[in-house]
PDB file of N, CA and C in Angstrom:
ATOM      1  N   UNK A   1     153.181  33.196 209.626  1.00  0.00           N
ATOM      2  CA  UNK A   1     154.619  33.103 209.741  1.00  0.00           C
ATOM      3  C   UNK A   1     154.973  31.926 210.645  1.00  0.00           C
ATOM      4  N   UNK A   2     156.141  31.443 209.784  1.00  0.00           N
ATOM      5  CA  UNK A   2     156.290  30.019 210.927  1.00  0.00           C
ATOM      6  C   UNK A   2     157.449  29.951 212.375  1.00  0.00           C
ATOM      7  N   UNK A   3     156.961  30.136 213.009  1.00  0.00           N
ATOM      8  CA  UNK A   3     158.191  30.351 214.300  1.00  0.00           C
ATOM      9  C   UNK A   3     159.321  29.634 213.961  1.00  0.00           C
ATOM     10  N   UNK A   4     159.226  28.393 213.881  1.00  0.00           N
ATOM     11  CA  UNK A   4     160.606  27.047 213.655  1.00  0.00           C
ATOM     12  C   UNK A   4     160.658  26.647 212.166  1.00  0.00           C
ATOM     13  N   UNK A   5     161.963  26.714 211.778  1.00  0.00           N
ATOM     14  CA  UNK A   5     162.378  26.103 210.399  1.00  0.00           C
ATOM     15  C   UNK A   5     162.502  25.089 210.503  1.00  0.00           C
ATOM     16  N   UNK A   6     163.167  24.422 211.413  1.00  0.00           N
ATOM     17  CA  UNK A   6     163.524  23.282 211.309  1.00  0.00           C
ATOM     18  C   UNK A   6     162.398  22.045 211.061  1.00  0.00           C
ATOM     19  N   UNK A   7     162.442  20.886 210.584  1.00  0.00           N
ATOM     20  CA  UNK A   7     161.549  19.698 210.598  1.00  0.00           C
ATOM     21  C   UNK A   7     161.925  18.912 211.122  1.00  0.00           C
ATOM     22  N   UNK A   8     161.090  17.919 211.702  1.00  0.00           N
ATOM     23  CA  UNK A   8     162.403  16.750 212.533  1.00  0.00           C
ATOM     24  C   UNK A   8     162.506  15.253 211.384  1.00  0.00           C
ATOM     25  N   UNK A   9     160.852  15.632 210.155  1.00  0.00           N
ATOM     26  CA  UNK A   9     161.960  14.590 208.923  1.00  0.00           C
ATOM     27  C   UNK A   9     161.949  15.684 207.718  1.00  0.00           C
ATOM     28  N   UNK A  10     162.497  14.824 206.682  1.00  0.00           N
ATOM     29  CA  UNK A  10     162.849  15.646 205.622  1.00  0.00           C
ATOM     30  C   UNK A  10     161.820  14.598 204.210  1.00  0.00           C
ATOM     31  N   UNK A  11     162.348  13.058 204.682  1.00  0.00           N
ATOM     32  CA  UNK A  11     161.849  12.643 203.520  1.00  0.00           C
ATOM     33  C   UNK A  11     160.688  11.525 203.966  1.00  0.00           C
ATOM     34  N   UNK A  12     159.933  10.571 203.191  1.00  0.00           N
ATOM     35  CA  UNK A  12     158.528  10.229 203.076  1.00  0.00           C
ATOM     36  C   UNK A  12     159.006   9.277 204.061  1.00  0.00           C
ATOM     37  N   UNK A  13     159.842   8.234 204.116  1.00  0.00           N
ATOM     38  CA  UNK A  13     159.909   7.022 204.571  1.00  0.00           C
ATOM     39  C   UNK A  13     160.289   7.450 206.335  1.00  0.00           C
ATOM     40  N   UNK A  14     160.535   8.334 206.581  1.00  0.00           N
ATOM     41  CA  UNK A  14     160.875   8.873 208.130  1.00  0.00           C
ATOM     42  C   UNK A  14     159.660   9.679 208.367  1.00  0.00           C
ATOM     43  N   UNK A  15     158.484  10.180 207.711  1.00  0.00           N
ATOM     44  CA  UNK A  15     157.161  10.740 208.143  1.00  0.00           C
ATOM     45  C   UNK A  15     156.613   9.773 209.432  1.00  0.00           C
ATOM     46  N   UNK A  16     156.610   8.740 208.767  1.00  0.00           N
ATOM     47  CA  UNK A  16     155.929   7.508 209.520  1.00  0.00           C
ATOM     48  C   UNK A  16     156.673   6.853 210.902  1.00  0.00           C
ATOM     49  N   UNK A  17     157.969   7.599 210.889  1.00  0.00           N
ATOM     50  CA  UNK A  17     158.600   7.640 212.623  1.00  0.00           C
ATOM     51  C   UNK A  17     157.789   8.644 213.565  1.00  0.00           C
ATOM     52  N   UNK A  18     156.592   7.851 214.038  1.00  0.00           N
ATOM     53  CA  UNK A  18     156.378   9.192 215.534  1.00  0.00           C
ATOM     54  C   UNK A  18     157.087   9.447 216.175  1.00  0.00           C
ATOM     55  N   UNK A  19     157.833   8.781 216.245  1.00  0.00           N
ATOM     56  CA  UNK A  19     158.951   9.422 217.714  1.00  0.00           C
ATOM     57  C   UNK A  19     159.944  10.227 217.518  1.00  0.00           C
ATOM     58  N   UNK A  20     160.002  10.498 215.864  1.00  0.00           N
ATOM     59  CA  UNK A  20     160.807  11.970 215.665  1.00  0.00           C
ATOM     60  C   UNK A  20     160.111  12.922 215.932  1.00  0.00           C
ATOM     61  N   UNK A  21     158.687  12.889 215.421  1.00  0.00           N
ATOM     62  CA  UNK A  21     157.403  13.633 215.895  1.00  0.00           C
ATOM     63  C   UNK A  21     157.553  14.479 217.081  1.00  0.00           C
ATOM     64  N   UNK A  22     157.336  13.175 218.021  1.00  0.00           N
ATOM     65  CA  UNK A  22     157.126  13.268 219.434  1.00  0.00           C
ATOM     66  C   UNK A  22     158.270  14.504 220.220  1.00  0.00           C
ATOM     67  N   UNK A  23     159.777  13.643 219.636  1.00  0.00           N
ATOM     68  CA  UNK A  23     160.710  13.844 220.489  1.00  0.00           C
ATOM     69  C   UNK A  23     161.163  15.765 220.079  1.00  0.00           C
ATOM     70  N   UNK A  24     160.140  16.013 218.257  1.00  0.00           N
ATOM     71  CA  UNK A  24     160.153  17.223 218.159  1.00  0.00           C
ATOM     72  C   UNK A  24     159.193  18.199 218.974  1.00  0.00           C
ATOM     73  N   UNK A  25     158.372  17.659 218.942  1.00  0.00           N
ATOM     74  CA  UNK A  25     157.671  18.719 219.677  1.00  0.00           C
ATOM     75  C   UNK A  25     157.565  18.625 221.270  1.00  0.00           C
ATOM     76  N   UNK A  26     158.505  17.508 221.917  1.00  0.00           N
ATOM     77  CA  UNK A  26     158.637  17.854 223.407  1.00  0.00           C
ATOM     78  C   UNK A  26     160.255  19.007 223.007  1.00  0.00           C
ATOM     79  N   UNK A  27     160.972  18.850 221.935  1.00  0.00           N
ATOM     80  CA  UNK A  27     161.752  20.135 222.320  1.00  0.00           C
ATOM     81  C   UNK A  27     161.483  21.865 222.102  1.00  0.00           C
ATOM     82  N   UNK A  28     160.561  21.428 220.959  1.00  0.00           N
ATOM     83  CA  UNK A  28     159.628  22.684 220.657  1.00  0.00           C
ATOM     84  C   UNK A  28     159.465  23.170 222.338  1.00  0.00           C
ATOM     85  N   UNK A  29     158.564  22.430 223.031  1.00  0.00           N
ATOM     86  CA  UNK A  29     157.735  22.824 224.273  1.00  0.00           C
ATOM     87  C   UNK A  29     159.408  23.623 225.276  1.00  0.00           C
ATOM     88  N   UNK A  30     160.337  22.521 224.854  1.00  0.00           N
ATOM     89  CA  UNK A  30     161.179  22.940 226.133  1.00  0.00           C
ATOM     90  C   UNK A  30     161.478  24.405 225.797  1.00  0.00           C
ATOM     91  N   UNK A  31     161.724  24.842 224.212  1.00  0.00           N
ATOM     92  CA  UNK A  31     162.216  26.391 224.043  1.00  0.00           C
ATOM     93  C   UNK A  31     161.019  27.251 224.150  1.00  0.00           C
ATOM     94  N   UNK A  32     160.253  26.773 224.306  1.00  0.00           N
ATOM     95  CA  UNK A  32     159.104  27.710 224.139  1.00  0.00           C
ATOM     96  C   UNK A  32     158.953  27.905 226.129  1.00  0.00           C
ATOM     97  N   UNK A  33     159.485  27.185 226.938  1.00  0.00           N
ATOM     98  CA  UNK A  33     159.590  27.394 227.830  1.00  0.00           C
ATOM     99  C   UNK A  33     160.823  28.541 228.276  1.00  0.00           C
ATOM    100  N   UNK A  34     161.778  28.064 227.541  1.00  0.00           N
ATOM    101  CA  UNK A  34     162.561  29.394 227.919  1.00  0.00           C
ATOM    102  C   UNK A  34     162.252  30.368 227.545  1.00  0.00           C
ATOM    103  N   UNK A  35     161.504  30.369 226.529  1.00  0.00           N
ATOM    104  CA  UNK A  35     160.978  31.575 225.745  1.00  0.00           C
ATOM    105  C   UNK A  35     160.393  32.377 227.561  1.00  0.00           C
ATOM    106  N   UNK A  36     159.231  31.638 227.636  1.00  0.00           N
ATOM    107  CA  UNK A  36     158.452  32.068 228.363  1.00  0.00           C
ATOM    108  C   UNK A  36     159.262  33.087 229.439  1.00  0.00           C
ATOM    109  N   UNK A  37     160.283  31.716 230.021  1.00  0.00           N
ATOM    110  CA  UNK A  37     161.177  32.936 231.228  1.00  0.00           C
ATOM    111  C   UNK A  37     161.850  34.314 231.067  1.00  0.00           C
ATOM    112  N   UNK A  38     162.435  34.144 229.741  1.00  0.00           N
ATOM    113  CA  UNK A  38     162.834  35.705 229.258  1.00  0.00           C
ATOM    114  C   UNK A  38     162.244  36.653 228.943  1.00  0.00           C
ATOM    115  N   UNK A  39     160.424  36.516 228.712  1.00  0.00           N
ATOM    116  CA  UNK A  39     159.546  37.733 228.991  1.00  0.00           C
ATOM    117  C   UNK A  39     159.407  37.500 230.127  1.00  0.00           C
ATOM    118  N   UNK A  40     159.294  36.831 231.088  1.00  0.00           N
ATOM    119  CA  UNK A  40     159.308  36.814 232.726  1.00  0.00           C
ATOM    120  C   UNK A  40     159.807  38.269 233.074  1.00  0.00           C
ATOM    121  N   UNK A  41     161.204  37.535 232.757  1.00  0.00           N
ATOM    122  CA  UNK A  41     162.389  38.692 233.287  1.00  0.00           C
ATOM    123  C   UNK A  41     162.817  40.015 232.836  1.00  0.00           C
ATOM    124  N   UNK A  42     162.160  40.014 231.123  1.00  0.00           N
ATOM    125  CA  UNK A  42     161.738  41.575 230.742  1.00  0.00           C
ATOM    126  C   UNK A  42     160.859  42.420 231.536  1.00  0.00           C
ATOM    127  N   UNK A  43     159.547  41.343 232.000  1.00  0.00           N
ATOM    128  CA  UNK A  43     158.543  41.937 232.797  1.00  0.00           C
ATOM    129  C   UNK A  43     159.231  42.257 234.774  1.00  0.00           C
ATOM    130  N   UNK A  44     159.652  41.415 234.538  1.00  0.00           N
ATOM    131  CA  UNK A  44     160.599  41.996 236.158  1.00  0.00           C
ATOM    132  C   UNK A  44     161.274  42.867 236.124  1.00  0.00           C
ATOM    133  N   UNK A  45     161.749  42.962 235.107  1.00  0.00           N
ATOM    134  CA  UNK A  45     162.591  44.356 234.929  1.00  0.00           C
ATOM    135  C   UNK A  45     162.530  45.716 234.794  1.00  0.00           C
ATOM    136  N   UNK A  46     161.127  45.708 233.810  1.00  0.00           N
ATOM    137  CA  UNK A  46     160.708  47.003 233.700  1.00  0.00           C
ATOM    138  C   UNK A  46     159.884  47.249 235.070  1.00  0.00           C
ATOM    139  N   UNK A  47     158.779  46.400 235.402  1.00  0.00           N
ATOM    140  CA  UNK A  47     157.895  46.537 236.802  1.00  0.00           C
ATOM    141  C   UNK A  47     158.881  47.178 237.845  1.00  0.00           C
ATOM    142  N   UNK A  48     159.613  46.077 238.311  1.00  0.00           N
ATOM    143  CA  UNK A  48     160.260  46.782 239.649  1.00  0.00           C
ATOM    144  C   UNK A  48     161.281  47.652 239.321  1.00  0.00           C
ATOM    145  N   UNK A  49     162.111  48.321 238.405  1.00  0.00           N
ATOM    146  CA  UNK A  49     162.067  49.572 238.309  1.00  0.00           C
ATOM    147  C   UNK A  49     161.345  50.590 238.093  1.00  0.00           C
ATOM    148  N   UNK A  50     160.212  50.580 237.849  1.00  0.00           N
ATOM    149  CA  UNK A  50     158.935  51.129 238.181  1.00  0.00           C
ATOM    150  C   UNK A  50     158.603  51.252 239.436  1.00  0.00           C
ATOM    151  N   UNK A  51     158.324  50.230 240.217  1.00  0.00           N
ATOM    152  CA  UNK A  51     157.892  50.562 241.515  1.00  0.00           C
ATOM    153  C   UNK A  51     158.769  50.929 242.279  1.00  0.00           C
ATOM    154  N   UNK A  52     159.896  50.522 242.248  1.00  0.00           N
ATOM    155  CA  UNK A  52     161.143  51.043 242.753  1.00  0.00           C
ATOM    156  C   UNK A  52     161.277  52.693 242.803  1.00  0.00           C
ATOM    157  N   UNK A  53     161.351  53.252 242.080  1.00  0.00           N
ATOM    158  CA  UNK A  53     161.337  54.493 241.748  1.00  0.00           C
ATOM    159  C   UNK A  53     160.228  55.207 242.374  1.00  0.00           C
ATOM    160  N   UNK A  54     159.360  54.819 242.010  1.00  0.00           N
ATOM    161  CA  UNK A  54     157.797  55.169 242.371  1.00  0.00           C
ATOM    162  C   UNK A  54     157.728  55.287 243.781  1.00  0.00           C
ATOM    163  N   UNK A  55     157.907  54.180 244.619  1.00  0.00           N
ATOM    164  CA  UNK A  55     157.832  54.134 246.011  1.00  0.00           C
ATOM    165  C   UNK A  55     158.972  55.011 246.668  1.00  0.00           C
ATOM    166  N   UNK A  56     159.845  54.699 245.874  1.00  0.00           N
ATOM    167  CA  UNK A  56     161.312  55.520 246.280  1.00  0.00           C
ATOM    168  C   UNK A  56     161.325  56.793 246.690  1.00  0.00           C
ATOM    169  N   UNK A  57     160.534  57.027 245.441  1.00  0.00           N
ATOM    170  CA  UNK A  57     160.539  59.093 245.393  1.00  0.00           C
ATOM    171  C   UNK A  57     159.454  59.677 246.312  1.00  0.00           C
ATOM    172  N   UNK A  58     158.545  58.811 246.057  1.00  0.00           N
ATOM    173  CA  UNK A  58     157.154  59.214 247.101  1.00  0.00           C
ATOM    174  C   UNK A  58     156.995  58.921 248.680  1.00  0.00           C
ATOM    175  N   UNK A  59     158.124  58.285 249.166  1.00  0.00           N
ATOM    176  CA  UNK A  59     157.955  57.901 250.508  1.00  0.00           C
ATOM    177  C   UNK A  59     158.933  58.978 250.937  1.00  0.00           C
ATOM    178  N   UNK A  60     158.626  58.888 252.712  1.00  0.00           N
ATOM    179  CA  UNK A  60     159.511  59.684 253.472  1.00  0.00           C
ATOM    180  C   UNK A  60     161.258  59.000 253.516  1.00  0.00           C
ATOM    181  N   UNK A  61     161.288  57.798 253.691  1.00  0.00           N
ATOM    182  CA  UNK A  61     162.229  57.356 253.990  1.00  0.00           C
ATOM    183  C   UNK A  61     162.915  57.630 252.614  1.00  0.00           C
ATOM    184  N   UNK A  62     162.610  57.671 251.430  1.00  0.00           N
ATOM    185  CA  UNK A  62     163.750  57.573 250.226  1.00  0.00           C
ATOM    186  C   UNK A  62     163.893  56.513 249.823  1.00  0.00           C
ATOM    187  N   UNK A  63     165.272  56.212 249.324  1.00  0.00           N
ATOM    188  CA  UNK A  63     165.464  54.722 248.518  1.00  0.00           C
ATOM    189  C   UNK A  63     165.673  54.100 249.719  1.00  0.00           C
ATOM    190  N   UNK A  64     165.741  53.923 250.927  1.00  0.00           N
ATOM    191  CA  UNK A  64     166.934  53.290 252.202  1.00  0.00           C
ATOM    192  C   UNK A  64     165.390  52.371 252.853  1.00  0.00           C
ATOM    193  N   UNK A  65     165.867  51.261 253.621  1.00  0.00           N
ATOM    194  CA  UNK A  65     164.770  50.519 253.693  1.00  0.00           C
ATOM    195  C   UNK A  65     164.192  49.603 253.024  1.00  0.00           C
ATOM    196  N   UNK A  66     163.297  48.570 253.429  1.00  0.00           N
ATOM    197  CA  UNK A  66     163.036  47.226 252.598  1.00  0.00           C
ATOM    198  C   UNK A  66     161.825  47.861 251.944  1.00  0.00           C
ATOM    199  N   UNK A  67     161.208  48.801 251.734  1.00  0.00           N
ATOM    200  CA  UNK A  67     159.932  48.711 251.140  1.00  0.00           C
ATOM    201  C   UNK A  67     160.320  48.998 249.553  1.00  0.00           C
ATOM    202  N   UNK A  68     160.788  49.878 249.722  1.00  0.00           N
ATOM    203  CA  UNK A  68     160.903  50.282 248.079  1.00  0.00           C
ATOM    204  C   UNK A  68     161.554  48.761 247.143  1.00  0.00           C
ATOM    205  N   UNK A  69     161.951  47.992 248.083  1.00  0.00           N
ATOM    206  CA  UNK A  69     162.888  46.571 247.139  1.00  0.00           C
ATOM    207  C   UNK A  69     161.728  45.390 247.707  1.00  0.00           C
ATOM    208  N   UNK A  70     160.589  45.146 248.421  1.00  0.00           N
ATOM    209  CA  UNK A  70     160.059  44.272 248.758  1.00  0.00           C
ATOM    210  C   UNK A  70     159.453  43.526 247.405  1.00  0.00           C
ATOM    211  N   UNK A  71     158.921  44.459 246.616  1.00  0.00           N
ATOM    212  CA  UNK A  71     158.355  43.624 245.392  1.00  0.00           C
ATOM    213  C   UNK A  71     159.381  42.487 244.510  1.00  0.00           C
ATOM    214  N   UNK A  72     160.395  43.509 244.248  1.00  0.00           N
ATOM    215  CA  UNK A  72     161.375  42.956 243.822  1.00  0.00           C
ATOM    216  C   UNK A  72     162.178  41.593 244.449  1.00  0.00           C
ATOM    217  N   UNK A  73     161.998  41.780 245.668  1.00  0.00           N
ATOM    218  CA  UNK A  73     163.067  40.406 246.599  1.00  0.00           C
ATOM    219  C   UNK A  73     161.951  39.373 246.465  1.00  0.00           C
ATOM    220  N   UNK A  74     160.970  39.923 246.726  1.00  0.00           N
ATOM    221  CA  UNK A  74     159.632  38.642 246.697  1.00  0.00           C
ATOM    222  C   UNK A  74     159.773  37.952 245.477  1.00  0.00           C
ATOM    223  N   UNK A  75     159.183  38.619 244.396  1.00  0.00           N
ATOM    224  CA  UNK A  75     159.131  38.198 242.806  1.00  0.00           C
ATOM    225  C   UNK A  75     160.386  37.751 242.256  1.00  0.00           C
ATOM    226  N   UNK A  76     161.669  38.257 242.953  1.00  0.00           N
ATOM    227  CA  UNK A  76     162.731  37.523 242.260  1.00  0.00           C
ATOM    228  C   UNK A  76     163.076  36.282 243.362  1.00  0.00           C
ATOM    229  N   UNK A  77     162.540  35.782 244.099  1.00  0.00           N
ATOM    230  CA  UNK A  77     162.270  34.377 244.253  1.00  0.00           C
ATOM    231  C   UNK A  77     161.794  33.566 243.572  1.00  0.00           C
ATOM    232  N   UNK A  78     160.451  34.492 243.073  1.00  0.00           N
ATOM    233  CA  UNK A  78     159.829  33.407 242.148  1.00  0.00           C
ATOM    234  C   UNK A  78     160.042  33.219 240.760  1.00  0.00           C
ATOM    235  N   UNK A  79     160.895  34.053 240.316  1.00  0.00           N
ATOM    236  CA  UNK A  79     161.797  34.401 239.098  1.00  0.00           C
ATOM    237  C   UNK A  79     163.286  32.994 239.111  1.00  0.00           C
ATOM    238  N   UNK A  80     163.831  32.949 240.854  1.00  0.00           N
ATOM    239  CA  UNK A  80     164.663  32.292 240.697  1.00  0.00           C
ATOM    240  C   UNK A  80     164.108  30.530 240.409  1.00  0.00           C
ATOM    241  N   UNK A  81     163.068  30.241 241.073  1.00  0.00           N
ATOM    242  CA  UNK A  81     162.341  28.991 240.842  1.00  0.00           C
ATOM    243  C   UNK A  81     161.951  28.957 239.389  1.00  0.00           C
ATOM    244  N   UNK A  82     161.096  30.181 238.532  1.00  0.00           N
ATOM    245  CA  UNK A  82     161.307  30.062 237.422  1.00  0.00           C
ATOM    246  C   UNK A  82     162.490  29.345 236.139  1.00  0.00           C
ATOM    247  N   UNK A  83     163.444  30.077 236.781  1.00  0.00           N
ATOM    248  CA  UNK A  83     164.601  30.138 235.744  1.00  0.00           C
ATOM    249  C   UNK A  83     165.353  28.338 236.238  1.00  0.00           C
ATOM    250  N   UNK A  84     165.577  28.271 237.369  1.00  0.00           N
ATOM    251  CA  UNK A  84     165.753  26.865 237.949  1.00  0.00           C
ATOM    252  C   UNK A  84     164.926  25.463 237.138  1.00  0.00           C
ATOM    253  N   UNK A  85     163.558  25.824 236.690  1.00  0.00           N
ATOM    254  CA  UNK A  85     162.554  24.816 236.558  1.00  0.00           C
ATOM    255  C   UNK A  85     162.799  24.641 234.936  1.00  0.00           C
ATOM    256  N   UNK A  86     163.348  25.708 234.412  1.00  0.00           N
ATOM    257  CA  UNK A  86     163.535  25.820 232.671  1.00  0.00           C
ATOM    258  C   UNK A  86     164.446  25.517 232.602  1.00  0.00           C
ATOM    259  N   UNK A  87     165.465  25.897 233.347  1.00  0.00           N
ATOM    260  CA  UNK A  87     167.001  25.652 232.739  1.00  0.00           C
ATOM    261  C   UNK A  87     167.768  24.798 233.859  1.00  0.00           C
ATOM    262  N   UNK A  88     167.194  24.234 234.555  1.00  0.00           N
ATOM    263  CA  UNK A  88     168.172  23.425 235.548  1.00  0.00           C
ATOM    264  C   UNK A  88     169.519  24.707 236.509  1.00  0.00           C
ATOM    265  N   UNK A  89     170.924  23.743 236.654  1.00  0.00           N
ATOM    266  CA  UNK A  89     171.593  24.631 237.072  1.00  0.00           C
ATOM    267  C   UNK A  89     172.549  24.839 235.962  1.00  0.00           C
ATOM    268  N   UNK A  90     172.445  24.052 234.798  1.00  0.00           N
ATOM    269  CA  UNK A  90     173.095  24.791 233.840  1.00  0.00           C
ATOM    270  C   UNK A  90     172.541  25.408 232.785  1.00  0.00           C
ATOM    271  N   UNK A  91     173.450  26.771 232.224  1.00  0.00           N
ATOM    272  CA  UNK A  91     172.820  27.421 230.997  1.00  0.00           C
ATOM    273  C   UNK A  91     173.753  28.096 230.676  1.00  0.00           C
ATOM    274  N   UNK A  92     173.551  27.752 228.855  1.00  0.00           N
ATOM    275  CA  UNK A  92     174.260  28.245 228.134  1.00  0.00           C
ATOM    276  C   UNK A  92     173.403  28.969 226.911  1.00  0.00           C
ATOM    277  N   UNK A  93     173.805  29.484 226.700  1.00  0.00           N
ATOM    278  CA  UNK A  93     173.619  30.449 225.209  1.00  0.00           C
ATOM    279  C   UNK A  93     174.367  30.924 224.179  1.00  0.00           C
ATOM    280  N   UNK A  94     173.851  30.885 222.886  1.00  0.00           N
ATOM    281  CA  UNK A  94     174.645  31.340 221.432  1.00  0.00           C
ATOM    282  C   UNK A  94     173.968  31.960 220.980  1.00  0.00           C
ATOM    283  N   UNK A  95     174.404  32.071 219.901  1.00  0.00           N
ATOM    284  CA  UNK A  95     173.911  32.768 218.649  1.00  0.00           C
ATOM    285  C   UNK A  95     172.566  31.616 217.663  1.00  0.00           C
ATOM    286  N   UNK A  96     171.652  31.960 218.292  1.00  0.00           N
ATOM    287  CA  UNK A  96     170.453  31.166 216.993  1.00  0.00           C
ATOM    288  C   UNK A  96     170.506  29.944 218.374  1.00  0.00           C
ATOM    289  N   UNK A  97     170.829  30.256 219.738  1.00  0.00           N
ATOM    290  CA  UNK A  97     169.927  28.890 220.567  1.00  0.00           C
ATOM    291  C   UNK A  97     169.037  28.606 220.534  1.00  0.00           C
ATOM    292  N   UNK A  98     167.684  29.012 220.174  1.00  0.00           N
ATOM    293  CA  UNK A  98     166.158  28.503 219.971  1.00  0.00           C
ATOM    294  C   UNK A  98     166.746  27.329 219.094  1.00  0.00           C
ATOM    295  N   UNK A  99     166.960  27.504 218.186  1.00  0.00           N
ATOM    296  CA  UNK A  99     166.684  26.059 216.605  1.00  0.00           C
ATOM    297  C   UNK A  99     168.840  25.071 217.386  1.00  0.00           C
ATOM    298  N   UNK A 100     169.410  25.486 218.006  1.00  0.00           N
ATOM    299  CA  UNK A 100     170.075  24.733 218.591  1.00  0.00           C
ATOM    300  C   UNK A 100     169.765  23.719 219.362  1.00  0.00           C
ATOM    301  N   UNK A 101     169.374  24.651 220.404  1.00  0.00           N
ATOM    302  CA  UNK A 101     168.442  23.959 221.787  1.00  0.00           C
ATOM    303  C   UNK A 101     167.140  22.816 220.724  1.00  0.00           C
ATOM    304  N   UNK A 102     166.366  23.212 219.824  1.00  0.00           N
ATOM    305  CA  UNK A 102     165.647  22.347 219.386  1.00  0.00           C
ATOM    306  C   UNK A 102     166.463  21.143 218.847  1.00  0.00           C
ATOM    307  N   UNK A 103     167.871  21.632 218.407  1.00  0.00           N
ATOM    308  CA  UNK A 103     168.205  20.236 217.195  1.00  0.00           C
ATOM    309  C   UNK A 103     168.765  19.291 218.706  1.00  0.00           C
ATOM    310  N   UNK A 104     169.615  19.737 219.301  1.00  0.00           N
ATOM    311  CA  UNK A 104     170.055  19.413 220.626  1.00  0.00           C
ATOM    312  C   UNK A 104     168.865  18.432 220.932  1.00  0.00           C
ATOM    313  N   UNK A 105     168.176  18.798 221.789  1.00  0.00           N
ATOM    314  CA  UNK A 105     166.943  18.017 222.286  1.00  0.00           C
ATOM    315  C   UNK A 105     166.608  16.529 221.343  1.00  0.00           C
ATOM    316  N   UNK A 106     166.746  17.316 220.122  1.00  0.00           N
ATOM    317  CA  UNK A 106     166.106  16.328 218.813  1.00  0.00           C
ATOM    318  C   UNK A 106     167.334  15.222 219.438  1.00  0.00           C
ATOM    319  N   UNK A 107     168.666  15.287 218.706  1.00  0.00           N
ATOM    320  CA  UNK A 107     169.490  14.602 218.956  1.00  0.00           C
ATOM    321  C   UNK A 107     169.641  13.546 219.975  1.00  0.00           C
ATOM    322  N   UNK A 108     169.198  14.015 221.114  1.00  0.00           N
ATOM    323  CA  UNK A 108     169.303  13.109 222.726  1.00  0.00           C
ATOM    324  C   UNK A 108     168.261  12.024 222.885  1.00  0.00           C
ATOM    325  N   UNK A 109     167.084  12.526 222.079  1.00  0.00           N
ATOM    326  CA  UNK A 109     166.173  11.493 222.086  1.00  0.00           C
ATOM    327  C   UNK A 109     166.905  10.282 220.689  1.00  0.00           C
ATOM    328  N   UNK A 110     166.920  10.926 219.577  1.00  0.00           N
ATOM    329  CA  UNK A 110     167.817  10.029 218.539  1.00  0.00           C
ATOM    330  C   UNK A 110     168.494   8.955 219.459  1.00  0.00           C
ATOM    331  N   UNK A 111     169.352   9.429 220.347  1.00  0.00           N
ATOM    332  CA  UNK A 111     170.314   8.405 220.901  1.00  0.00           C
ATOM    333  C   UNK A 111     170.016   7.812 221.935  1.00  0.00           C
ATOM    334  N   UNK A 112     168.856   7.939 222.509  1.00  0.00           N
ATOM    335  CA  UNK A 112     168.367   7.300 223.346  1.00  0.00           C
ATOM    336  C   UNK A 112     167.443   6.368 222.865  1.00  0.00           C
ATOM    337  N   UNK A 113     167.122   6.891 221.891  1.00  0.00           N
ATOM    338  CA  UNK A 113     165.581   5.574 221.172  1.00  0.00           C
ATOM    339  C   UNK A 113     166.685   4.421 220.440  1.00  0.00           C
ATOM    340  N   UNK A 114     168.517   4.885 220.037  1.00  0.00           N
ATOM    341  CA  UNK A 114     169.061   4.020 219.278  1.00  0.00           C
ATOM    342  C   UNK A 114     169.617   2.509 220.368  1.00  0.00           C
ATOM    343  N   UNK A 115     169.984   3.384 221.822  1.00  0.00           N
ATOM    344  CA  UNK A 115     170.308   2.308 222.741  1.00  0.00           C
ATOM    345  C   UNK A 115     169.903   1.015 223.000  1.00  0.00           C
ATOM    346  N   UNK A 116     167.858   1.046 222.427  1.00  0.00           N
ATOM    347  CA  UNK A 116     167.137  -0.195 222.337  1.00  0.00           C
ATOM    348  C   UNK A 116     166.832  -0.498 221.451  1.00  0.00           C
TER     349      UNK A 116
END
């Protein structure tokens, strides 16, 4: 099964442009990076409500206190550097952004390779 529909040519005489090539599969890489962060943050999600709970119910103190949230404050630091390193400080989302975000990407290089 093929993850991406899209192609970055269609016909014979644009095969022989690498740099549609190129400029496709550095955007491939960039969604496949966000990809990556949003099982990140599935996996943060389910974990530390897990341990959350877990530590919560089983300690003396209860929910009150830094222990039961320590995993969580730690890891969502490194969640926030995550999401920072993929998406900058802006982000947006639609409907079908994977093959957007790819044509997008495609596009910027288009107009940057046309400037010279």
């Amino acid at each position: 099964m093929e993850k991406y529909t899209i192609e970055p040519y269609k016909d014979e005489e644009n095969r022989r442009d690498f740099r549609k090539e190129d400029a496709y599969i550095r955007a491939k890489k960039r969604v496949e990076a966000m990809v990556g962060f949003y099982w990140h943050l599935a996996v943060y999600i389910v974990v530390n409500l897990f341990l959350i709970l877990l530590i919560g119910l089983n300690s003396n103190s209860g929910f009150s206190g830094f222990g039961p949230y320590a995993t969580a404050f730690f890891w969502g630091i490194g969640l926030l550097f995550h999401f920072i390193g993929v998406f900058g400080f802006s982000f947006v989302l639609g409907k079908n952004w994977e093959q957007k975000k790819i044509e997008e990407f495609m596009e910027k290089e288009r107009q940057e390779q046309n400037k010279f």
